[in-house]
C-alpha atoms as a PDB file:
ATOM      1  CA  UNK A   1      56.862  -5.015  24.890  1.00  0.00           C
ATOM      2  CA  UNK A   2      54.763  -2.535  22.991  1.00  0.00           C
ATOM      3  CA  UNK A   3      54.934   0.977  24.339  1.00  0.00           C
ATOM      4  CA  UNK A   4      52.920   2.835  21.658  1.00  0.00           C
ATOM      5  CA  UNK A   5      49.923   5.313  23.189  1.00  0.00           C
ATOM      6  CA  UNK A   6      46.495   4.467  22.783  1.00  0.00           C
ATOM      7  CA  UNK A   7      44.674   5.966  19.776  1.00  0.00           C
ATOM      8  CA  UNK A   8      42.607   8.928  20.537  1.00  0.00           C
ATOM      9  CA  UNK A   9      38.870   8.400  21.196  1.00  0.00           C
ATOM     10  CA  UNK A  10      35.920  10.885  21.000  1.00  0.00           C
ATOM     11  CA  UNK A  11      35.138  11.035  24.445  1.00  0.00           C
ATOM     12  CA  UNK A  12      32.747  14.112  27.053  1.00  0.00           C
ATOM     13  CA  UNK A  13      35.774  14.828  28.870  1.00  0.00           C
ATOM     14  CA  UNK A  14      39.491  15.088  28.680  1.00  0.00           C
ATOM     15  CA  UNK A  15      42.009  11.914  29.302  1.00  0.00           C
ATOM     16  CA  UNK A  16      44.164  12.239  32.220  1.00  0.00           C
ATOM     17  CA  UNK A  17      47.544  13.327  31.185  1.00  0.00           C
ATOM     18  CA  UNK A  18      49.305  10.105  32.508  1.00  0.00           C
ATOM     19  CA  UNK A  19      52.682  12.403  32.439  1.00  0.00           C
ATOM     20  CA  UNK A  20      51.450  14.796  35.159  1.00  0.00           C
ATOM     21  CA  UNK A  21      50.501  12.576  37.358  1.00  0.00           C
ATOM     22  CA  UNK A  22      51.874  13.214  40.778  1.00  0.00           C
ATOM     23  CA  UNK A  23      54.289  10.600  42.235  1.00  0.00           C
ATOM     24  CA  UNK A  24      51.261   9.178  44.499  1.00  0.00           C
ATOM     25  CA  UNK A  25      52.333   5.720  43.864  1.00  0.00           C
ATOM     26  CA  UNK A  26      56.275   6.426  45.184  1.00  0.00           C
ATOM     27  CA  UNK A  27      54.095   7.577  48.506  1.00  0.00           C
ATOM     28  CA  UNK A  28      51.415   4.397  49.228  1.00  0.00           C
ATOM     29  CA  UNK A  29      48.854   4.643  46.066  1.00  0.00           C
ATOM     30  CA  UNK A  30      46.834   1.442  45.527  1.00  0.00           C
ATOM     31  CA  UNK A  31      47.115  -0.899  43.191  1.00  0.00           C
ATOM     32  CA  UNK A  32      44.961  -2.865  42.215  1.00  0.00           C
ATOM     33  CA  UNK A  33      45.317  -6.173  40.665  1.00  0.00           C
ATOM     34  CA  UNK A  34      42.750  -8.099  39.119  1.00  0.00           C
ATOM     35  CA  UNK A  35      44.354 -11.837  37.841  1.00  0.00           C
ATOM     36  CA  UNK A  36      43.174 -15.242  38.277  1.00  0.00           C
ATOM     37  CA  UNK A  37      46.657 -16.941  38.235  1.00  0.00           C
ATOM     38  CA  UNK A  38      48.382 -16.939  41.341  1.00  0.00           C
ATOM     39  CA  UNK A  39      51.839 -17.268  39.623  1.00  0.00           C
ATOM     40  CA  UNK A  40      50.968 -14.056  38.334  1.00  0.00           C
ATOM     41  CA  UNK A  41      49.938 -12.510  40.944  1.00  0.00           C
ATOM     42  CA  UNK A  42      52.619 -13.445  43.111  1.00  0.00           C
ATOM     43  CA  UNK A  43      55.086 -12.704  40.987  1.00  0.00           C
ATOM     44  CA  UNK A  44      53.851  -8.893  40.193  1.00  0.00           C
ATOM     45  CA  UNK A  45      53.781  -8.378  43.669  1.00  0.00           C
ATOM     46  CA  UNK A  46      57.442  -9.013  44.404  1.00  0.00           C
ATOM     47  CA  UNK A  47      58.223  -6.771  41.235  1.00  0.00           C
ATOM     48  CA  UNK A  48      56.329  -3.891  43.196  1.00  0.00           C
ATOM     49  CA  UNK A  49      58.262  -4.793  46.541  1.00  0.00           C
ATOM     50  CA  UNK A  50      59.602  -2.031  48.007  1.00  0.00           C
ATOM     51  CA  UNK A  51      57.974   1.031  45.807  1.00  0.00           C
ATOM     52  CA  UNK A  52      55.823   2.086  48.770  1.00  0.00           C
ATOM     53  CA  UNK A  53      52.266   1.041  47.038  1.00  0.00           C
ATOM     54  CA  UNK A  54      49.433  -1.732  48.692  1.00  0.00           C
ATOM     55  CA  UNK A  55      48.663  -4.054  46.338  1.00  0.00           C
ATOM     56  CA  UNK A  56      44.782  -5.783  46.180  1.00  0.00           C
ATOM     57  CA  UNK A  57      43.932  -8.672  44.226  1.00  0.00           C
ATOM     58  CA  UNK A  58      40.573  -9.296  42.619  1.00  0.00           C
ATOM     59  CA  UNK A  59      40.161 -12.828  40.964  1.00  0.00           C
ATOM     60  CA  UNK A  60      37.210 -12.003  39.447  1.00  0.00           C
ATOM     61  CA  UNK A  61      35.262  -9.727  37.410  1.00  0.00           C
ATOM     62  CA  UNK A  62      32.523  -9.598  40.390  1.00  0.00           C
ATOM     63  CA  UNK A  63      35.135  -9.117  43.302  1.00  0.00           C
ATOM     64  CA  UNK A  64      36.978  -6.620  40.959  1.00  0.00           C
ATOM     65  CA  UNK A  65      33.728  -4.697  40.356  1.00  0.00           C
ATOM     66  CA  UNK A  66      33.014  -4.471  44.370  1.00  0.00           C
ATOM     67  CA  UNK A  67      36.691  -2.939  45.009  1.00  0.00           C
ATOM     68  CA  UNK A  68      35.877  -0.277  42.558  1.00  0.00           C
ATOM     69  CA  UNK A  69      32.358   0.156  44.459  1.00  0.00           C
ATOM     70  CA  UNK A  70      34.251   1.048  47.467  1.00  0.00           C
ATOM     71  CA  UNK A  71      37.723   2.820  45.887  1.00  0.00           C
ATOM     72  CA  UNK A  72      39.009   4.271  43.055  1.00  0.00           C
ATOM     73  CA  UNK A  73      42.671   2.936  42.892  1.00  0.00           C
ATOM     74  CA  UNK A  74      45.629   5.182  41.283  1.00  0.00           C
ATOM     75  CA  UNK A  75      46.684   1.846  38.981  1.00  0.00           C
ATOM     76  CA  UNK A  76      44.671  -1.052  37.913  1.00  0.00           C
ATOM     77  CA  UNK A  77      46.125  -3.963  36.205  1.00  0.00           C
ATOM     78  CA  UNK A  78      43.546  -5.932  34.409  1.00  0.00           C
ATOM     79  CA  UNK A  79      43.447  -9.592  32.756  1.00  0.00           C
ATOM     80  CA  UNK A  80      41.819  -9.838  30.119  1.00  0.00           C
ATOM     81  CA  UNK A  81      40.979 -13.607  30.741  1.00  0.00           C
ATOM     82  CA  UNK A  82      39.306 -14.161  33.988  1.00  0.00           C
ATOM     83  CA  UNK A  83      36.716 -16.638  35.329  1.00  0.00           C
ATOM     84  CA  UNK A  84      33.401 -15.044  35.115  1.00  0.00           C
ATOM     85  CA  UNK A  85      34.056 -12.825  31.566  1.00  0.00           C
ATOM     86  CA  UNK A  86      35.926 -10.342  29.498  1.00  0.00           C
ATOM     87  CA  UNK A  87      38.463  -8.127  31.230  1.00  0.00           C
ATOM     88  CA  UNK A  88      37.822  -5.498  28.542  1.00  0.00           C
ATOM     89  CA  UNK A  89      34.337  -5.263  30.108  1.00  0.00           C
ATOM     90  CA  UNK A  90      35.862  -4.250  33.206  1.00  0.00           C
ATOM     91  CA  UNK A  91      38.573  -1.978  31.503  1.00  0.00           C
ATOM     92  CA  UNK A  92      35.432  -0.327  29.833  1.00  0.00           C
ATOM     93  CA  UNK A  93      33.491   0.166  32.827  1.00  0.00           C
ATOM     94  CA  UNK A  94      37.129   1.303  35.069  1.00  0.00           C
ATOM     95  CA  UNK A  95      37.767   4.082  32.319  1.00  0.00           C
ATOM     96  CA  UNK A  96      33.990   5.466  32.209  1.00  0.00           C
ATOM     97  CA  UNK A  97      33.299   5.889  35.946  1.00  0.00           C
ATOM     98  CA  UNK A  98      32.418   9.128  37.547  1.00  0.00           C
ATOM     99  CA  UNK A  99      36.282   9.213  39.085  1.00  0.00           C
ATOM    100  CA  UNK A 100      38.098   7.270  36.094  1.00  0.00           C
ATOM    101  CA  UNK A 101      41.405   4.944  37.468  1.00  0.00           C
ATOM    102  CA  UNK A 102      43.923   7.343  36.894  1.00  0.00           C
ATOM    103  CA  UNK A 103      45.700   4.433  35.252  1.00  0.00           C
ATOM    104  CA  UNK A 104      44.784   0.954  33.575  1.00  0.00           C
ATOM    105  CA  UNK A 105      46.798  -1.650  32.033  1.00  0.00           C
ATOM    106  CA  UNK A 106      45.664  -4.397  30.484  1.00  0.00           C
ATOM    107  CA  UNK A 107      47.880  -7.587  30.516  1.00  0.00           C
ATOM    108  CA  UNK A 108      47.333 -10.748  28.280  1.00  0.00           C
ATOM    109  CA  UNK A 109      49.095 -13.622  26.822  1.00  0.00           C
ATOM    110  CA  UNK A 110      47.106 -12.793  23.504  1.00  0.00           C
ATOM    111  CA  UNK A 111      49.302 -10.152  21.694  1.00  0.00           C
ATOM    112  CA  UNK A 112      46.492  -9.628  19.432  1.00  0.00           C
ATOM    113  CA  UNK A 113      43.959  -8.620  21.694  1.00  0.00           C
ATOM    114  CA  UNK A 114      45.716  -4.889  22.647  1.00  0.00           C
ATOM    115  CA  UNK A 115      43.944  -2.775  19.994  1.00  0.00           C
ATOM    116  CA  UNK A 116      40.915  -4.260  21.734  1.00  0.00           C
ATOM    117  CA  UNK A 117      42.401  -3.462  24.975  1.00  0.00           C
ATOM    118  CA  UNK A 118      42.877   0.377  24.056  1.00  0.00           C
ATOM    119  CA  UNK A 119      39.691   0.624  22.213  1.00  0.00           C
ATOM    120  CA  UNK A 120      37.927  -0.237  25.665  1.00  0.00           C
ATOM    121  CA  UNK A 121      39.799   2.380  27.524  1.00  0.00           C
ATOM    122  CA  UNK A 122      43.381   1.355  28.705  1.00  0.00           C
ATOM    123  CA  UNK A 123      46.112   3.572  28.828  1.00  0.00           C
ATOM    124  CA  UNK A 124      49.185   0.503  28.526  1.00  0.00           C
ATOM    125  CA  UNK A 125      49.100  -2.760  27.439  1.00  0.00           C
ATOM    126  CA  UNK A 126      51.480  -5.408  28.768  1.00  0.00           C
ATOM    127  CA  UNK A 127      51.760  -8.793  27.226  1.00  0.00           C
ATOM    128  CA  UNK A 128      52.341 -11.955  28.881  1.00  0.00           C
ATOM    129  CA  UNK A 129      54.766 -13.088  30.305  1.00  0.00           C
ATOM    130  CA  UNK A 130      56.528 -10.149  31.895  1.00  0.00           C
ATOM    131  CA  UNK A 131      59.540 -10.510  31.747  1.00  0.00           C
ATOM    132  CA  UNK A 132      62.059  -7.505  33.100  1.00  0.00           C
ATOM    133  CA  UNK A 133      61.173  -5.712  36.642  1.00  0.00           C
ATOM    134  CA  UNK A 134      62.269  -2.715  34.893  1.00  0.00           C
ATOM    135  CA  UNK A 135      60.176  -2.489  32.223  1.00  0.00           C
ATOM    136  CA  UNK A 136      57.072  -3.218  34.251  1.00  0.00           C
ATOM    137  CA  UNK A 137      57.829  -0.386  36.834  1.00  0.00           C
ATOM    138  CA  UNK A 138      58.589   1.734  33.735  1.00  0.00           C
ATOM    139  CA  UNK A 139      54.986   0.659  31.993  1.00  0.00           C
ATOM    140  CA  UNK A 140      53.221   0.963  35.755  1.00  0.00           C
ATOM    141  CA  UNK A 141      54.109   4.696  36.390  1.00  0.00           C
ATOM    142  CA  UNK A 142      56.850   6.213  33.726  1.00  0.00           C
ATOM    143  CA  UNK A 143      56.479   9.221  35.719  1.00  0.00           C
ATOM    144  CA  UNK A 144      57.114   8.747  39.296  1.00  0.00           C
ATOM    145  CA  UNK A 145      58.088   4.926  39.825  1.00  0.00           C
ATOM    146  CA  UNK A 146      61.314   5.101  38.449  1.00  0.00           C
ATOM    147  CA  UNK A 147      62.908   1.654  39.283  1.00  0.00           C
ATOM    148  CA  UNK A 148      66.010   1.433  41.344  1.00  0.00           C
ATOM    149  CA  UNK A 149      69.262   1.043  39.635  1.00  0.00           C
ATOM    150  CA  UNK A 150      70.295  -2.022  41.414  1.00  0.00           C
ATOM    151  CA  UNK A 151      66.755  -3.746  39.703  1.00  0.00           C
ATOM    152  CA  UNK A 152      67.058  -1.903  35.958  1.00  0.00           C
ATOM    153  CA  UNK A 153      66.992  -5.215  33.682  1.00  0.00           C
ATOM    154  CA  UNK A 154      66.334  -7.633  36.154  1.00  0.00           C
ATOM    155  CA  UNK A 155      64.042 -10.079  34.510  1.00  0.00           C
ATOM    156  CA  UNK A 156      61.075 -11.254  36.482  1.00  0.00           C
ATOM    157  CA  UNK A 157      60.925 -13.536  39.852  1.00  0.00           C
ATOM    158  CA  UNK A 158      60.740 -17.390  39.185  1.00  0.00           C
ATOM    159  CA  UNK A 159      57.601 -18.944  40.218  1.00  0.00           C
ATOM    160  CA  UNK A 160      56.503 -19.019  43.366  1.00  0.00           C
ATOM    161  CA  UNK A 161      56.547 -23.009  44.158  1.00  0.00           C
ATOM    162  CA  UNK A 162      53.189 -22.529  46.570  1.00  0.00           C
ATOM    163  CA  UNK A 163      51.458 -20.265  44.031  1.00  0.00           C
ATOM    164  CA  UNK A 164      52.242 -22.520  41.046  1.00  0.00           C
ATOM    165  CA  UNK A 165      50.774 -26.066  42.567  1.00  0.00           C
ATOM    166  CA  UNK A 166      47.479 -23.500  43.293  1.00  0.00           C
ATOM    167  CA  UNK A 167      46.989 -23.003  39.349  1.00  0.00           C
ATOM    168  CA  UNK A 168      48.378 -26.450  38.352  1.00  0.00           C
ATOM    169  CA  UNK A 169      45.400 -28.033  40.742  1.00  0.00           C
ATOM    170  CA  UNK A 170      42.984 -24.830  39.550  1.00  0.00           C
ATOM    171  CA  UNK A 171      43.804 -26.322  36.141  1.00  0.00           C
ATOM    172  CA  UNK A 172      43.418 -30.055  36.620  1.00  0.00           C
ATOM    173  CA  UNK A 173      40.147 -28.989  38.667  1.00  0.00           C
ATOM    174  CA  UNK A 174      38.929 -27.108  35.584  1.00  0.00           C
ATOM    175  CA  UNK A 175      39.460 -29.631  32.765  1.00  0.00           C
ATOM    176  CA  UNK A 176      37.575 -32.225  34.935  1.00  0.00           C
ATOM    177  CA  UNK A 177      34.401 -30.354  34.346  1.00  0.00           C
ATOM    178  CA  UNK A 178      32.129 -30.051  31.312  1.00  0.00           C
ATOM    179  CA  UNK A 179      34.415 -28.437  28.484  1.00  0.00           C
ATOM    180  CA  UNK A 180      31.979 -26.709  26.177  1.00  0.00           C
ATOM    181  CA  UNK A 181      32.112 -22.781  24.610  1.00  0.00           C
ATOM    182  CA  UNK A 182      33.139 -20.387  27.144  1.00  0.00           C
ATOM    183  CA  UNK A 183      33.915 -23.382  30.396  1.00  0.00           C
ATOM    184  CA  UNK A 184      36.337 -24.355  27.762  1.00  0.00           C
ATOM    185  CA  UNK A 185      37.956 -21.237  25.833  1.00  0.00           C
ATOM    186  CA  UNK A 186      38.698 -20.002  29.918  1.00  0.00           C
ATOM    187  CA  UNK A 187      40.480 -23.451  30.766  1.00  0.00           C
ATOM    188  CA  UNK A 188      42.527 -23.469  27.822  1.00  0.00           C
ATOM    189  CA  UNK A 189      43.176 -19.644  28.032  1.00  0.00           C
ATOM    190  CA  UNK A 190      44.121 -20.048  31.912  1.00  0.00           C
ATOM    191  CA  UNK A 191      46.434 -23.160  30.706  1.00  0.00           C
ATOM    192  CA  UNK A 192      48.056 -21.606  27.572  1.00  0.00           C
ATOM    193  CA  UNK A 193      48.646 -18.071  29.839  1.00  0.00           C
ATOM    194  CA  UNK A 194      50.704 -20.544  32.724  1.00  0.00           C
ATOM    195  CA  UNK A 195      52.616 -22.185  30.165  1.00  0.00           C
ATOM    196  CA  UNK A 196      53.686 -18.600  28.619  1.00  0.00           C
ATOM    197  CA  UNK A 197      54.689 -17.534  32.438  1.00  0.00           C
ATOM    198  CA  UNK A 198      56.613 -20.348  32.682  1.00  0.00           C
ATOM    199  CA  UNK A 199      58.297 -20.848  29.438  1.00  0.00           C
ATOM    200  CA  UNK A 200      56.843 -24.625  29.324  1.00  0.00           C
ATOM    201  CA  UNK A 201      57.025 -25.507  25.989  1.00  0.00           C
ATOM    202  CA  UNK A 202      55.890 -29.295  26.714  1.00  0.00           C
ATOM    203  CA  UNK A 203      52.477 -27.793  28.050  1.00  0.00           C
ATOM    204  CA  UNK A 204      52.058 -25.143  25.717  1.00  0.00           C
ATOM    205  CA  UNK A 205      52.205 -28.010  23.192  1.00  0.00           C
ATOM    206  CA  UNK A 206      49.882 -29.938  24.667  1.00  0.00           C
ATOM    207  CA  UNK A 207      46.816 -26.632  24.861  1.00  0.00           C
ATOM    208  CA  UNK A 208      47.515 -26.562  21.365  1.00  0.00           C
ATOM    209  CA  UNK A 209      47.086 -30.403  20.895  1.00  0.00           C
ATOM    210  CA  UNK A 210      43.316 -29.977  22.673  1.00  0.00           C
ATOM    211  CA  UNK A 211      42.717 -27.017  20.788  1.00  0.00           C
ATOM    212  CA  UNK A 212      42.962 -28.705  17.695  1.00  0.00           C
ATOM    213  CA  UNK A 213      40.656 -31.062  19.047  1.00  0.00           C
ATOM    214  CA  UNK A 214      43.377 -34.401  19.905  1.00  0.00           C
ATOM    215  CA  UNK A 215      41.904 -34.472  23.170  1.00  0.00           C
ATOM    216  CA  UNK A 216      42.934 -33.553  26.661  1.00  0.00           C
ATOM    217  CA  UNK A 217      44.592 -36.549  27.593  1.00  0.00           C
ATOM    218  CA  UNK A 218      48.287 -35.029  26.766  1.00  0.00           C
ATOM    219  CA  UNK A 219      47.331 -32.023  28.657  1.00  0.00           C
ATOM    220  CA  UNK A 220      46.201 -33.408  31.668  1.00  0.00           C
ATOM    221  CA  UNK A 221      49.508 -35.790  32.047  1.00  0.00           C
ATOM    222  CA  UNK A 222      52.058 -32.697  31.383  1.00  0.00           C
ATOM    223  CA  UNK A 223      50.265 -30.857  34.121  1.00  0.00           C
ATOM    224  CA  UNK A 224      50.330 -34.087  36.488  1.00  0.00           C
ATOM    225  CA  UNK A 225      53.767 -34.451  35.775  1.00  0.00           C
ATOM    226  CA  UNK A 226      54.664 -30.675  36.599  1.00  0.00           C
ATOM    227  CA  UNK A 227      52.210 -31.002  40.003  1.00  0.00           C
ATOM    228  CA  UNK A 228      54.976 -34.324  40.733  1.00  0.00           C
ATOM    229  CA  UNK A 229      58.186 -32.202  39.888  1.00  0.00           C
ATOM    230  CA  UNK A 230      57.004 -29.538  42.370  1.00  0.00           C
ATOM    231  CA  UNK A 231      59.069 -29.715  45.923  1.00  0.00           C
ATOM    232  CA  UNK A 232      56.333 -30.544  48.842  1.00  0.00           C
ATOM    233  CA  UNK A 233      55.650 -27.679  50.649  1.00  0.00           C
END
């Protein structure tokens, strides 16, 4: 995990000094998420358990955009990779407003994409997978959410089985459509991030196979295969 500071920007006013900020999150601060993968999702909310702060989930860049019309959260964690477009739009857009998001983190399973991330306006950039509760609480708020010792080094929750059959259908469901320029960089990138979460080296593998143009036909029967491993629920 990288834990270097953004590089300074010109900007009209002042950053927040992410040090002095008050320990609003120990005491019910929002959080808001905004992540298409319900693995994800799922499993950043069980990290949070027990820290005292409501967490909201935005799929989208649109349903994202209408939280912040009605909120400003004290921590927003943003995918770069959603649905509808860039999450460095939205990290743009987050760090400009009137009452900037005290805090933003962008999170990715493409390493290369934080200088992008901080040049848009984030303040921490997490890479995908996460893997240690620790370090996450420590990245979220290294000033007041200091994790408890029984959790310090825990690595991340497994995948929830009812969340993972939700993306492994989302990602059948999107490679039956058409698969042309930005349809098919999200698929692949919504694939590719799963595999990363779960360590699946077979499926990883085969987004790499249809990136390189062999087709999808490996890639659809890994992901029908991991839909048939899953316990019914």
């Amino acid at each position: 995990m990288n834990t270097h500071h953004a590089p300074n920007r010109s900007l009209a006013r002042a950053r927040p000094n992410l040090n002095a900020q008050p320990s609003a999150y120990q005491q019910g601060a929002t959080l808001l998420l905004v992540e298409d993968s319900r693995v994800i999702s799922t499993a950043i909310r069980l990290m949070i358990h027990g820290t005292g702060g409501r967490l909201r989930r935005a799929e989208t860049l649109c349903r994202a955009r209408r939280h912040l019309s009605l909120y400003t959260p004290d921590v927003a964690i943003i995918d770069l990779g959603l649905p509808d477009g860039s999450g460095l739009d939205l990290i743009c857009e987050a760090d400009r407003r009137q009452t900037r998001v005290p805090l933003i983190i962008a999170i990715s399973g493409q390493p290369e994409l934080e200088g992008a991330s901080y040049a848009a306006g984030a303040d921490r950039f997490l890479a995908k997978p996460i893997v240690s509760i620790s370090e996450f609480r420590a990245v979220l708020a290294p000033s007041c959410l200091a994790p408890p010792l029984s959790q310090t080094g825990l690595s991340s929750p497994p995948a929830d089985p009812s969340a993972l059959r939700d993306d492994l259908y989302l990602a059948l469901d999107l490679l039956r459509g058409p698969m042309r320029n930005a349809r098919a960089e999200y698929t692949l990138q919504f694939i590719d991030g799963l595999a990363r979460s779960l360590h699946d080296t077979e499926l990883l593998g085969a987004v790499q196979q249809a990136r390189q143009g062999d087709g999808l036909r490996p890639l659809v029967t890994v992901l029908r295969q991991r839909l048939r491993d899953q316990p019914l629920i």
